[in-house]
PDB file of N, CA and C in Angstrom:
ATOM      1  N   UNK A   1     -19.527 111.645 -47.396  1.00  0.00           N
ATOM      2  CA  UNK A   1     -20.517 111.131 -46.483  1.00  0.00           C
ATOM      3  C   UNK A   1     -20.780 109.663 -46.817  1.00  0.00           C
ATOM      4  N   UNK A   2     -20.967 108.389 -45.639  1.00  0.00           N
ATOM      5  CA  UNK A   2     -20.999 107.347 -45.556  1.00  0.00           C
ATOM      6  C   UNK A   2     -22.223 106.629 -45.938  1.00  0.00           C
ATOM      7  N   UNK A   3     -22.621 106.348 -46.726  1.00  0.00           N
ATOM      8  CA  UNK A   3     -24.615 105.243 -46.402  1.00  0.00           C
ATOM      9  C   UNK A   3     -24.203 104.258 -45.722  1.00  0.00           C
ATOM     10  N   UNK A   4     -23.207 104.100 -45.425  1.00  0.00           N
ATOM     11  CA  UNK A   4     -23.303 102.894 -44.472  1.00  0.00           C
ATOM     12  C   UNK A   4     -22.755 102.906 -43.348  1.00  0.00           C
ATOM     13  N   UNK A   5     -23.331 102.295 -42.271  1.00  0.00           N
ATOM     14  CA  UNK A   5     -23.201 102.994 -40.984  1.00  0.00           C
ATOM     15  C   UNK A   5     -21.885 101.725 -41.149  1.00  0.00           C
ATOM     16  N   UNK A   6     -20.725 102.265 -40.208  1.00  0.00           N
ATOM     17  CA  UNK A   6     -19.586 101.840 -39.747  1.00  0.00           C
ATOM     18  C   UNK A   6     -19.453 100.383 -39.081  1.00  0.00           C
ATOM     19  N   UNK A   7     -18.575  99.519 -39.557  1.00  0.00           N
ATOM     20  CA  UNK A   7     -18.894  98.008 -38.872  1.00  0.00           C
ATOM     21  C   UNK A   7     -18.366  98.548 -37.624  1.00  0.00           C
ATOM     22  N   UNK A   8     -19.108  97.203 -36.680  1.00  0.00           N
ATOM     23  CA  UNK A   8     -19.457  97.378 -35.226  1.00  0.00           C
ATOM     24  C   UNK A   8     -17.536  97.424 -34.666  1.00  0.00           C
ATOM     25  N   UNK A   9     -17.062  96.377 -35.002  1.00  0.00           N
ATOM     26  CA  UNK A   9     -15.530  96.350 -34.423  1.00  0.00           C
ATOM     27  C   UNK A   9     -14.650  97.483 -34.676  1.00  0.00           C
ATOM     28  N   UNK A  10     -15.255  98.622 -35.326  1.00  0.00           N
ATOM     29  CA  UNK A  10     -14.343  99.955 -35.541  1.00  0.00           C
ATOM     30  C   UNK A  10     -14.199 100.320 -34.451  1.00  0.00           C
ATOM     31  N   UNK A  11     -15.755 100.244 -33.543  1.00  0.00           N
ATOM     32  CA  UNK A  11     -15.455 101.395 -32.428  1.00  0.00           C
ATOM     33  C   UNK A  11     -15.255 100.255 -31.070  1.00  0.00           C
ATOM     34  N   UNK A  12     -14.941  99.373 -31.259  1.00  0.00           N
ATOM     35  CA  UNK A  12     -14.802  97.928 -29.937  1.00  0.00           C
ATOM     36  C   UNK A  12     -14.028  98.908 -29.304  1.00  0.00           C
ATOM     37  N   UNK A  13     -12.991  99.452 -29.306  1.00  0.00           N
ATOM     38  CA  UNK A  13     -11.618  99.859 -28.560  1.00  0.00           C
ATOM     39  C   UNK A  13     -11.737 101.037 -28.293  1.00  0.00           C
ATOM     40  N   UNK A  14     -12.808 101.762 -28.622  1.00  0.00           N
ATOM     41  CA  UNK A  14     -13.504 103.343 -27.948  1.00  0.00           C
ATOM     42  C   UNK A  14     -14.392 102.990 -27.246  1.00  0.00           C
ATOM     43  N   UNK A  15     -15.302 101.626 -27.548  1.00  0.00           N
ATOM     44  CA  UNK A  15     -16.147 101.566 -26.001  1.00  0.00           C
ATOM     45  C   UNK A  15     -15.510 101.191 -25.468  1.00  0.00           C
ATOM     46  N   UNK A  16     -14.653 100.070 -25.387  1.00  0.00           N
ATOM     47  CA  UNK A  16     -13.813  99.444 -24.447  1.00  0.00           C
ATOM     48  C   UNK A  16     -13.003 100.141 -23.405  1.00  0.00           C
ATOM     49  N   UNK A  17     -12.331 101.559 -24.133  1.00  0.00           N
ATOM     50  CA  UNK A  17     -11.929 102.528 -23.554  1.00  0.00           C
ATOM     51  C   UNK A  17     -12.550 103.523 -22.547  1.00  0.00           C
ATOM     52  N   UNK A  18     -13.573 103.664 -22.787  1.00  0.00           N
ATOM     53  CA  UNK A  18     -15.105 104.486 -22.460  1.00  0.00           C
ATOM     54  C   UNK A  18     -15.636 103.521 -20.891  1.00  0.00           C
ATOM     55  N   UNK A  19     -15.845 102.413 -21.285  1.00  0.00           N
ATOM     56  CA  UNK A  19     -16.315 101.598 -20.188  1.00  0.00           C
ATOM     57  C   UNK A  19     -15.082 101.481 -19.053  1.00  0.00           C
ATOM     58  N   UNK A  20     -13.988 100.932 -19.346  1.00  0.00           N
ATOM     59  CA  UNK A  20     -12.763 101.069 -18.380  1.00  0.00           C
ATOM     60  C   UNK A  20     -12.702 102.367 -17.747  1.00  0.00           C
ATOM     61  N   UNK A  21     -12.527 103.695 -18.163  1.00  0.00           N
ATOM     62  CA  UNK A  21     -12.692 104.982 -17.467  1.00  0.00           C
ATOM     63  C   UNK A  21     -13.954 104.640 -16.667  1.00  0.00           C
ATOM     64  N   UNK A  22     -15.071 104.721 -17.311  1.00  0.00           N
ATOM     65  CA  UNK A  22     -16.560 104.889 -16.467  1.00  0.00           C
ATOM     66  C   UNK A  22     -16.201 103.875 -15.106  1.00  0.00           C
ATOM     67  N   UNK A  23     -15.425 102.422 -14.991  1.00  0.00           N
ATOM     68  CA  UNK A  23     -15.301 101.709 -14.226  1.00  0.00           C
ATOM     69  C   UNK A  23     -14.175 102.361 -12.811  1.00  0.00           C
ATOM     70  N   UNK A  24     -13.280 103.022 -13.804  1.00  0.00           N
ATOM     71  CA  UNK A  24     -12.459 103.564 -13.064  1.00  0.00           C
ATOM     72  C   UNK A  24     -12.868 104.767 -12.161  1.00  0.00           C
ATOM     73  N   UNK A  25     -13.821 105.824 -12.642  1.00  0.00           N
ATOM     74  CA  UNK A  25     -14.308 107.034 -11.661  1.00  0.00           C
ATOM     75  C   UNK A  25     -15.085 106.109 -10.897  1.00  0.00           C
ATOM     76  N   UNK A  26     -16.223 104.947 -11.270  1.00  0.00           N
ATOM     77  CA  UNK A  26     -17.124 104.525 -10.140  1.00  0.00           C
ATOM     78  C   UNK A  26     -15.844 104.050  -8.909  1.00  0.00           C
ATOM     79  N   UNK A  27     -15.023 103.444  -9.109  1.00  0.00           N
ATOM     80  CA  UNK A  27     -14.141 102.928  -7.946  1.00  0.00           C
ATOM     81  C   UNK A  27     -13.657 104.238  -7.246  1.00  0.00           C
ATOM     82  N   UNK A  28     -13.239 104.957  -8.344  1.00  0.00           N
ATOM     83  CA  UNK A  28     -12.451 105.918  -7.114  1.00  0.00           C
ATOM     84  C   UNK A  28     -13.534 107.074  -6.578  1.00  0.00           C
ATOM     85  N   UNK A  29     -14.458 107.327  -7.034  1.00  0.00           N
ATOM     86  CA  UNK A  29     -15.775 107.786  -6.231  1.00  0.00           C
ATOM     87  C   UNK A  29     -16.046 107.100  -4.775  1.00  0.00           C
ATOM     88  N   UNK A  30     -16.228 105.863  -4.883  1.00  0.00           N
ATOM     89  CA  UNK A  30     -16.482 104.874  -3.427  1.00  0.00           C
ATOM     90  C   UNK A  30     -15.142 104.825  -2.658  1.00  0.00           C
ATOM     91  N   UNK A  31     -14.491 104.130  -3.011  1.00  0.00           N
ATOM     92  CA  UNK A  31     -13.138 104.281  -2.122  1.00  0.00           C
ATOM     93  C   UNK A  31     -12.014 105.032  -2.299  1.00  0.00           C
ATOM     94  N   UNK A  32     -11.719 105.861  -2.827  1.00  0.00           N
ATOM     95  CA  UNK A  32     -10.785 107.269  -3.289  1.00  0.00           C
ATOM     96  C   UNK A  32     -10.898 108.069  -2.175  1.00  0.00           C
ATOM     97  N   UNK A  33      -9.954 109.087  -2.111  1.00  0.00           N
ATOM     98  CA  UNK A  33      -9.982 109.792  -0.984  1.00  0.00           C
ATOM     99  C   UNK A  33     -10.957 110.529  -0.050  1.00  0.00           C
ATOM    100  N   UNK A  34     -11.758 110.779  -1.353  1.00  0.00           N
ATOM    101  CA  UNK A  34     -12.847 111.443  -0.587  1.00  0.00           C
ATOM    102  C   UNK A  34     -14.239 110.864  -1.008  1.00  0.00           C
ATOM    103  N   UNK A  35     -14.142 110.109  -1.418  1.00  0.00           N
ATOM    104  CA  UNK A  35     -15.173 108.668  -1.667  1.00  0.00           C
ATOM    105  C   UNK A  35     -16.049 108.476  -0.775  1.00  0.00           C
ATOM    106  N   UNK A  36     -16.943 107.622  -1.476  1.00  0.00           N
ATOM    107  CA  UNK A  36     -17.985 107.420  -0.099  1.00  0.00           C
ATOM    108  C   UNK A  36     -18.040 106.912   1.206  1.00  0.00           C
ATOM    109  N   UNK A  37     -17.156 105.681   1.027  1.00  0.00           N
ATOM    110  CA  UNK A  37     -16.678 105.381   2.190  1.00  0.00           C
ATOM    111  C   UNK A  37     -15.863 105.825   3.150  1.00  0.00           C
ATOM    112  N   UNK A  38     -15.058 107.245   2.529  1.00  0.00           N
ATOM    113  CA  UNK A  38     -14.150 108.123   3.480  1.00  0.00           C
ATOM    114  C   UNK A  38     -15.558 109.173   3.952  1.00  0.00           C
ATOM    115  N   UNK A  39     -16.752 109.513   3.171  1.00  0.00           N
ATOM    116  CA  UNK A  39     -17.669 110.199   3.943  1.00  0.00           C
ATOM    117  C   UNK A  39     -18.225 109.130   4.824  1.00  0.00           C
ATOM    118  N   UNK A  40     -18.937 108.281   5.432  1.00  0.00           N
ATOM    119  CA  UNK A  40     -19.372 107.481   5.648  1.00  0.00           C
ATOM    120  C   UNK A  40     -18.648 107.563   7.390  1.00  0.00           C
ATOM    121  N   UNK A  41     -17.105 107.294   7.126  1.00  0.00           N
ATOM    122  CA  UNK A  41     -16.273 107.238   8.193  1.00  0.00           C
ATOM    123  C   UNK A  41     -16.621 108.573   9.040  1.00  0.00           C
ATOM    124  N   UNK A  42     -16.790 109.796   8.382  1.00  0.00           N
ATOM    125  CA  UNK A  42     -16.387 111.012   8.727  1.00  0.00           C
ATOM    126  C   UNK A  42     -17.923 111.475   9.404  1.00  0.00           C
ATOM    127  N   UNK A  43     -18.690 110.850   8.671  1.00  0.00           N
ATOM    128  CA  UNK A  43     -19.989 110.894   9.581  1.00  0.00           C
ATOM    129  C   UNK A  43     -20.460 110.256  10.801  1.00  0.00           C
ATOM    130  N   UNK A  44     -19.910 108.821  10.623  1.00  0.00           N
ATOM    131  CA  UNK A  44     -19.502 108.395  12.443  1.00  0.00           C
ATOM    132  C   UNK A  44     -18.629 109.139  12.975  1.00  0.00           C
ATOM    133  N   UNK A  45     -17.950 109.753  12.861  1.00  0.00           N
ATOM    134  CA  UNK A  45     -16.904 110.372  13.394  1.00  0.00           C
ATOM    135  C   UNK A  45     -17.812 111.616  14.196  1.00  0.00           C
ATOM    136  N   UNK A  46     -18.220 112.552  13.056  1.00  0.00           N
ATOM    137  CA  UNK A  46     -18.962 113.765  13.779  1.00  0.00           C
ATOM    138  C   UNK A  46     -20.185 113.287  14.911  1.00  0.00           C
ATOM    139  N   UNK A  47     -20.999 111.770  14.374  1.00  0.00           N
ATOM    140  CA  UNK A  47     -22.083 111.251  15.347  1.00  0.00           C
ATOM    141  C   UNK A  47     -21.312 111.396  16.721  1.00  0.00           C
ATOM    142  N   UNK A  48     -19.857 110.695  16.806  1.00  0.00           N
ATOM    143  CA  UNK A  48     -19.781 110.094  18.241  1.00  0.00           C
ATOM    144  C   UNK A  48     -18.958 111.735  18.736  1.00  0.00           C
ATOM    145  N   UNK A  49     -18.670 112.767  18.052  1.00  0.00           N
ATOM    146  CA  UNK A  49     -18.135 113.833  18.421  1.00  0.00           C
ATOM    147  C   UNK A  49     -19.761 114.786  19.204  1.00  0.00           C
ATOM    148  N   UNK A  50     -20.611 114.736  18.647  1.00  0.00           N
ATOM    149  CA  UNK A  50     -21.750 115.289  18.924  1.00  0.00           C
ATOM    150  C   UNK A  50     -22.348 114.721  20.162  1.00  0.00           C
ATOM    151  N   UNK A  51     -22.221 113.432  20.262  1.00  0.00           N
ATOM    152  CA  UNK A  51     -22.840 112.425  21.244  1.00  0.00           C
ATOM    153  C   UNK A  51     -21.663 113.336  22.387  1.00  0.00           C
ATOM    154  N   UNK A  52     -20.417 113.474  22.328  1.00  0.00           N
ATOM    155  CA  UNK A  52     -19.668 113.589  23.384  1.00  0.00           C
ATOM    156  C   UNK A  52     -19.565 114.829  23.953  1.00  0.00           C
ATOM    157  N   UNK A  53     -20.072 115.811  22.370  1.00  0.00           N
ATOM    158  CA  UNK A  53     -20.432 117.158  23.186  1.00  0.00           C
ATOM    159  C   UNK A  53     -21.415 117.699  24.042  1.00  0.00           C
ATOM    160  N   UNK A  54     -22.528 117.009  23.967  1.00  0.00           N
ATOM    161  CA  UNK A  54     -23.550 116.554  24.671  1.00  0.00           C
ATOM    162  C   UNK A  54     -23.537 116.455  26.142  1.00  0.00           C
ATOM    163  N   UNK A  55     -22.475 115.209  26.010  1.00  0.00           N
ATOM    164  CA  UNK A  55     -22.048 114.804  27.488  1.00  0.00           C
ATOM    165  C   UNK A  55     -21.778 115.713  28.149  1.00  0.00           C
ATOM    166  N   UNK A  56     -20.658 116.517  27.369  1.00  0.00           N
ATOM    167  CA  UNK A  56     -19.749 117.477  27.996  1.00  0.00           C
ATOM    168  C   UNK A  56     -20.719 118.397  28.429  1.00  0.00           C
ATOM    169  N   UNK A  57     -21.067 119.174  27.693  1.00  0.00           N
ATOM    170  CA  UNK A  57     -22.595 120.065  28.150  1.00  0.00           C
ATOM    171  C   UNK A  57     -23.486 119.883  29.219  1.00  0.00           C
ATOM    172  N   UNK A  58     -23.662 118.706  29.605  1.00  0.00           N
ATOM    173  CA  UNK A  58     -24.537 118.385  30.136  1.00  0.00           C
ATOM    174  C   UNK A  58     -23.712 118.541  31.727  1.00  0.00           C
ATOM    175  N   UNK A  59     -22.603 117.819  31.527  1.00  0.00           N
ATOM    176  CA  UNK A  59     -21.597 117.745  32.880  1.00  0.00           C
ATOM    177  C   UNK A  59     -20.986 119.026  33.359  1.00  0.00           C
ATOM    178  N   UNK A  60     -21.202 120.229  32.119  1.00  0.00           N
ATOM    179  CA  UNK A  60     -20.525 121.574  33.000  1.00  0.00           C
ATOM    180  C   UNK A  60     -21.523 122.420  33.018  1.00  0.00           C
ATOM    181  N   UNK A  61     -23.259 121.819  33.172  1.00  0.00           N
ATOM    182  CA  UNK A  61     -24.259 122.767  33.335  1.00  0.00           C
ATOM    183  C   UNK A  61     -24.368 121.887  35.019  1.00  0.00           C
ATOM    184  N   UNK A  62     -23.895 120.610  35.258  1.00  0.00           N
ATOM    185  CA  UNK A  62     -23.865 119.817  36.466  1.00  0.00           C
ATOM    186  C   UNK A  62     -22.962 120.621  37.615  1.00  0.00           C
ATOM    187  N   UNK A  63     -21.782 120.963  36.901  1.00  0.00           N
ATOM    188  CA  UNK A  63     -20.938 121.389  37.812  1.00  0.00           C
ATOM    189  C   UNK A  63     -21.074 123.107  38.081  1.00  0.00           C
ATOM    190  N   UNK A  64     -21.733 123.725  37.174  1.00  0.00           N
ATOM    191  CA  UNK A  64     -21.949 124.933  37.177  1.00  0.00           C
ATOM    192  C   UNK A  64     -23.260 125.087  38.293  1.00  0.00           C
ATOM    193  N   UNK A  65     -24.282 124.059  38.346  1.00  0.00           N
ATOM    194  CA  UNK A  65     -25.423 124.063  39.769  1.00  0.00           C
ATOM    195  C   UNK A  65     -24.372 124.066  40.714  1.00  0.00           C
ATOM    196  N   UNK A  66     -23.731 122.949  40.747  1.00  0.00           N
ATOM    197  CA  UNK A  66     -22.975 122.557  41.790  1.00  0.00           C
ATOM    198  C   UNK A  66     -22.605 123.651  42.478  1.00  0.00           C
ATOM    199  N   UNK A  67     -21.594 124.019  41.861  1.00  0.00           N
ATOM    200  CA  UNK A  67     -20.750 126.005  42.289  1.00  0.00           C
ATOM    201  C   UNK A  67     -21.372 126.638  42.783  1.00  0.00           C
ATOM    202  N   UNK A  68     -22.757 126.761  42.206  1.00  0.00           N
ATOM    203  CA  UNK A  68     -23.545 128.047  42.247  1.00  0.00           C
ATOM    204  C   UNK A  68     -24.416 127.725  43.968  1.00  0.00           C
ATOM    205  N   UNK A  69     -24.244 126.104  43.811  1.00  0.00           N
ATOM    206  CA  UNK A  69     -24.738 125.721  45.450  1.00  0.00           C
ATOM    207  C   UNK A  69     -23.987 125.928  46.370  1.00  0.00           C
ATOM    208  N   UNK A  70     -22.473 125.488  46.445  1.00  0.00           N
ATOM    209  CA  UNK A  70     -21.120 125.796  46.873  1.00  0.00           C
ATOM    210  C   UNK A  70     -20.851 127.192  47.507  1.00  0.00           C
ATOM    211  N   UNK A  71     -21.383 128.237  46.591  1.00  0.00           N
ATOM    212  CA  UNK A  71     -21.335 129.773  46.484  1.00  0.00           C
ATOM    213  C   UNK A  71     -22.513 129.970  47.588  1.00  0.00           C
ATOM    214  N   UNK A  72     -23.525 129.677  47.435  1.00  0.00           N
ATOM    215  CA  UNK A  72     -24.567 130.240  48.147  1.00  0.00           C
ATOM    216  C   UNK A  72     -25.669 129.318  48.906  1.00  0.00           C
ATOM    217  N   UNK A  73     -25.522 128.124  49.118  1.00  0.00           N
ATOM    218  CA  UNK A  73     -26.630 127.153  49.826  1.00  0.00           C
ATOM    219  C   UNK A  73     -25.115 126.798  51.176  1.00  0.00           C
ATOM    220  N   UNK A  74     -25.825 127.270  52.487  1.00  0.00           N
ATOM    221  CA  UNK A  74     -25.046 127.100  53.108  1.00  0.00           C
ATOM    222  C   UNK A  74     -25.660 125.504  53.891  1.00  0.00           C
ATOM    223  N   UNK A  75     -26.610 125.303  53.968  1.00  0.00           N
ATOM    224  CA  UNK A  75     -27.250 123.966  54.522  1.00  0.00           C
ATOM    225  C   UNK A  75     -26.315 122.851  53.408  1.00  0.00           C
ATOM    226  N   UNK A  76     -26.518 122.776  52.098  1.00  0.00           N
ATOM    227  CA  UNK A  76     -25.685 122.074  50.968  1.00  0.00           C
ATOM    228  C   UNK A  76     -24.147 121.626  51.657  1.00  0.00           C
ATOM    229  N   UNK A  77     -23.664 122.977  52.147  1.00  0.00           N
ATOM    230  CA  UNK A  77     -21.682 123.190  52.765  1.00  0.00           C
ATOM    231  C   UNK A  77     -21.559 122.431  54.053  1.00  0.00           C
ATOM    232  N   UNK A  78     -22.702 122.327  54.679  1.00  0.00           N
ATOM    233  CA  UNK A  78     -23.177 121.804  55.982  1.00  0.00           C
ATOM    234  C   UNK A  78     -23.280 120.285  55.963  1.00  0.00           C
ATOM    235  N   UNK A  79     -23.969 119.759  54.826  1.00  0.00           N
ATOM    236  CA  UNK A  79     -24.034 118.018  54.250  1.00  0.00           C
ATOM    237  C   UNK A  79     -22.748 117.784  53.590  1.00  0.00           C
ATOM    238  N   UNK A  80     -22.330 118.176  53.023  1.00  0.00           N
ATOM    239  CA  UNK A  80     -20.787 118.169  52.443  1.00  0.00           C
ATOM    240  C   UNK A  80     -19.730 117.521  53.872  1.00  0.00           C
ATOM    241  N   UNK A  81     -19.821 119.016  54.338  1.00  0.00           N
ATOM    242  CA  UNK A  81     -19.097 118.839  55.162  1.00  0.00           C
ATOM    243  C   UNK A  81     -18.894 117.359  56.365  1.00  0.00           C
ATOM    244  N   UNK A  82     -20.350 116.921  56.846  1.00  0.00           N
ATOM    245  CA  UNK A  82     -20.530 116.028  57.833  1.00  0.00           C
ATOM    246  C   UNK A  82     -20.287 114.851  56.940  1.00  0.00           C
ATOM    247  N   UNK A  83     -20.457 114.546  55.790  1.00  0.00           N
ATOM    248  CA  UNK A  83     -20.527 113.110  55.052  1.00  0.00           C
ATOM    249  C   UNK A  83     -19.092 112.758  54.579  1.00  0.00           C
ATOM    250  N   UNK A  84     -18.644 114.013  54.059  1.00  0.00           N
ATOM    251  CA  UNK A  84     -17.139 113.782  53.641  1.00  0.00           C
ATOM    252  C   UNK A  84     -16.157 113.794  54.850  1.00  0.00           C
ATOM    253  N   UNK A  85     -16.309 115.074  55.798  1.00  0.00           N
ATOM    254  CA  UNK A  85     -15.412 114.892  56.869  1.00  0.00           C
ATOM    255  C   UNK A  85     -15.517 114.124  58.142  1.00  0.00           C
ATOM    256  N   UNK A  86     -16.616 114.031  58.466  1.00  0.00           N
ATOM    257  CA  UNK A  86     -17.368 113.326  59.474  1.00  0.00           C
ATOM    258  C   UNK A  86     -17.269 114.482  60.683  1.00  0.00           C
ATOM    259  N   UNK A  87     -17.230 115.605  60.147  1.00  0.00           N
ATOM    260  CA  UNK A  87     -17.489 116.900  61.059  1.00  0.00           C
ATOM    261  C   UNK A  87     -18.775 116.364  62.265  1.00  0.00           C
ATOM    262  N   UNK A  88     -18.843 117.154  63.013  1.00  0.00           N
ATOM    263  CA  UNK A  88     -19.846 116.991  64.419  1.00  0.00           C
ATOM    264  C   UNK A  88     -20.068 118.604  65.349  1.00  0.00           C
ATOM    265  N   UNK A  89     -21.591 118.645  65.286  1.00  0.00           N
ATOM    266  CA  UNK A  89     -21.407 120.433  66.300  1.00  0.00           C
ATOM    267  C   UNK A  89     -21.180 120.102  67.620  1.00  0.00           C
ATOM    268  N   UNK A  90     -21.110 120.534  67.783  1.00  0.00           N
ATOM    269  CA  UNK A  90     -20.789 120.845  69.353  1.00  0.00           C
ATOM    270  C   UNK A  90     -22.440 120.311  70.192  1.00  0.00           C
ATOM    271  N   UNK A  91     -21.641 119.688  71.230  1.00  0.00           N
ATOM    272  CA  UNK A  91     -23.004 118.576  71.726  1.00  0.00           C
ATOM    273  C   UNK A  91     -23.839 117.745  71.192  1.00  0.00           C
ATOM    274  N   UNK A  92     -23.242 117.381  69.691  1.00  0.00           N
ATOM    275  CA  UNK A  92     -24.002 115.969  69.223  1.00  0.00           C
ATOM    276  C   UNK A  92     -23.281 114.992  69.912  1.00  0.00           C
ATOM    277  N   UNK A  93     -23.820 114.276  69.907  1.00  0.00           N
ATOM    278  CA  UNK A  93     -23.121 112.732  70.005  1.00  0.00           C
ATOM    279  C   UNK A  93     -23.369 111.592  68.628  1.00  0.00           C
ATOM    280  N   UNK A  94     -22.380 111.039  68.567  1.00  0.00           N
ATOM    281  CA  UNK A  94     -22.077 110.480  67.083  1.00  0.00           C
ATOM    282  C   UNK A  94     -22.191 108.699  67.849  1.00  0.00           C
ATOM    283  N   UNK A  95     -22.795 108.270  67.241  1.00  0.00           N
ATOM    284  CA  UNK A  95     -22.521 106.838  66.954  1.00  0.00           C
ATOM    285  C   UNK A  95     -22.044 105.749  66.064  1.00  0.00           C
ATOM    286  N   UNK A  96     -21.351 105.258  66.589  1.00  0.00           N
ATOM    287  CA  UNK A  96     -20.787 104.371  65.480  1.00  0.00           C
ATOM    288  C   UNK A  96     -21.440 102.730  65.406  1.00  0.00           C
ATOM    289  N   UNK A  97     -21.900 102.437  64.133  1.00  0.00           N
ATOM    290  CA  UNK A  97     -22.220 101.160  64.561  1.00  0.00           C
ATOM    291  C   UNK A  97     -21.297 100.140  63.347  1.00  0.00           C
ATOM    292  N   UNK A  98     -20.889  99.162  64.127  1.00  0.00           N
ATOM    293  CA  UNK A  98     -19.920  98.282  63.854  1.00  0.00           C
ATOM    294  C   UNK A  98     -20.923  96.973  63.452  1.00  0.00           C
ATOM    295  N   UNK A  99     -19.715  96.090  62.559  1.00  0.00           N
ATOM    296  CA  UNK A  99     -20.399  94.836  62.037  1.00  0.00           C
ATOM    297  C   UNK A  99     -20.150  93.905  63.087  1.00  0.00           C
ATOM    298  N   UNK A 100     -21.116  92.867  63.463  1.00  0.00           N
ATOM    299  CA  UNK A 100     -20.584  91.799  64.175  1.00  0.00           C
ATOM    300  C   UNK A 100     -19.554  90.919  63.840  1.00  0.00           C
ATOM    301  N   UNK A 101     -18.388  90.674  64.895  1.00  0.00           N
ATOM    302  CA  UNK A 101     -17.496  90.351  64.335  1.00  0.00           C
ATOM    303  C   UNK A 101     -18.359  88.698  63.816  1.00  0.00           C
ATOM    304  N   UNK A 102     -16.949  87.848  63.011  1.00  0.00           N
ATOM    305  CA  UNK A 102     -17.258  86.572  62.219  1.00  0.00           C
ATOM    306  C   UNK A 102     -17.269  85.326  63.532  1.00  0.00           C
ATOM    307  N   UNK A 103     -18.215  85.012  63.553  1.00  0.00           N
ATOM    308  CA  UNK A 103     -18.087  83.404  64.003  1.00  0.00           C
ATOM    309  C   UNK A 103     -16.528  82.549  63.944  1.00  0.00           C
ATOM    310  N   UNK A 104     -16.108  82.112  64.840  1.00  0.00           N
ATOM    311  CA  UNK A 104     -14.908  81.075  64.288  1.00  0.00           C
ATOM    312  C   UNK A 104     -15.087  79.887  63.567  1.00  0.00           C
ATOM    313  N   UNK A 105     -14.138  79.931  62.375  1.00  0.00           N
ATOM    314  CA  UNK A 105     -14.808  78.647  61.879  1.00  0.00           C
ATOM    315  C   UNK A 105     -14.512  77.695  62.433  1.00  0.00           C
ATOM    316  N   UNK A 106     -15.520  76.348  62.565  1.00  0.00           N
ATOM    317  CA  UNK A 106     -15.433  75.175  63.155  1.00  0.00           C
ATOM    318  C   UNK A 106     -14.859  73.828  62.421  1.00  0.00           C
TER     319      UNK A 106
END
């Protein structure tokens, strides 16, 4: 057994060793494969996946009214019909109104 504690430069090259590892897990913790910055990515990733499922949800509860109007609102099949086809019943009369034509230029 020693009374004297060990000069300091014995162990230089075990901390030295010690600190280089410790330097080395902090790097590959942050940018290593599954590092922080690969979570970071993966969490925008799920944000704009969530944001889009959303959308989606939202657009096939849109189209699912829609159907369900399609299926059974016959006044709905009736506006459809006259705006998209320019359908007409029997004894309307339809008017058309036109733009004035252009002035000639002078």
């Amino acid at each position: 057994m020693a009374l004297f504690p060990p000069p300091p430069w014995k162990y230089k090259g075990l901390l030295s060793a010690c600190a280089l590892g410790l330097v080395a897990l902090a790097v590959v913790a942050v940018v290593g494969d599954h590092g922080l910055l690969h979570l970071r990515r993966l969490q925008a990733e799920q944000h704009s996946l969530d944001q889009t499922a959303v959308q989606m949800q939202q657009r096939n509860q849109a189209l699912g009214e829609r159907i369900q109007r399609l299926q059974s609102d016959e006044r709905y099949i009736e506006r459809l019909a006259r705006e998209r086809l320019g359908l007409v019943k029997p004894g309307e009369i339809v008017y058309r109104v036109t733009a004035p034509a252009a002035a000639p230029a002078r």
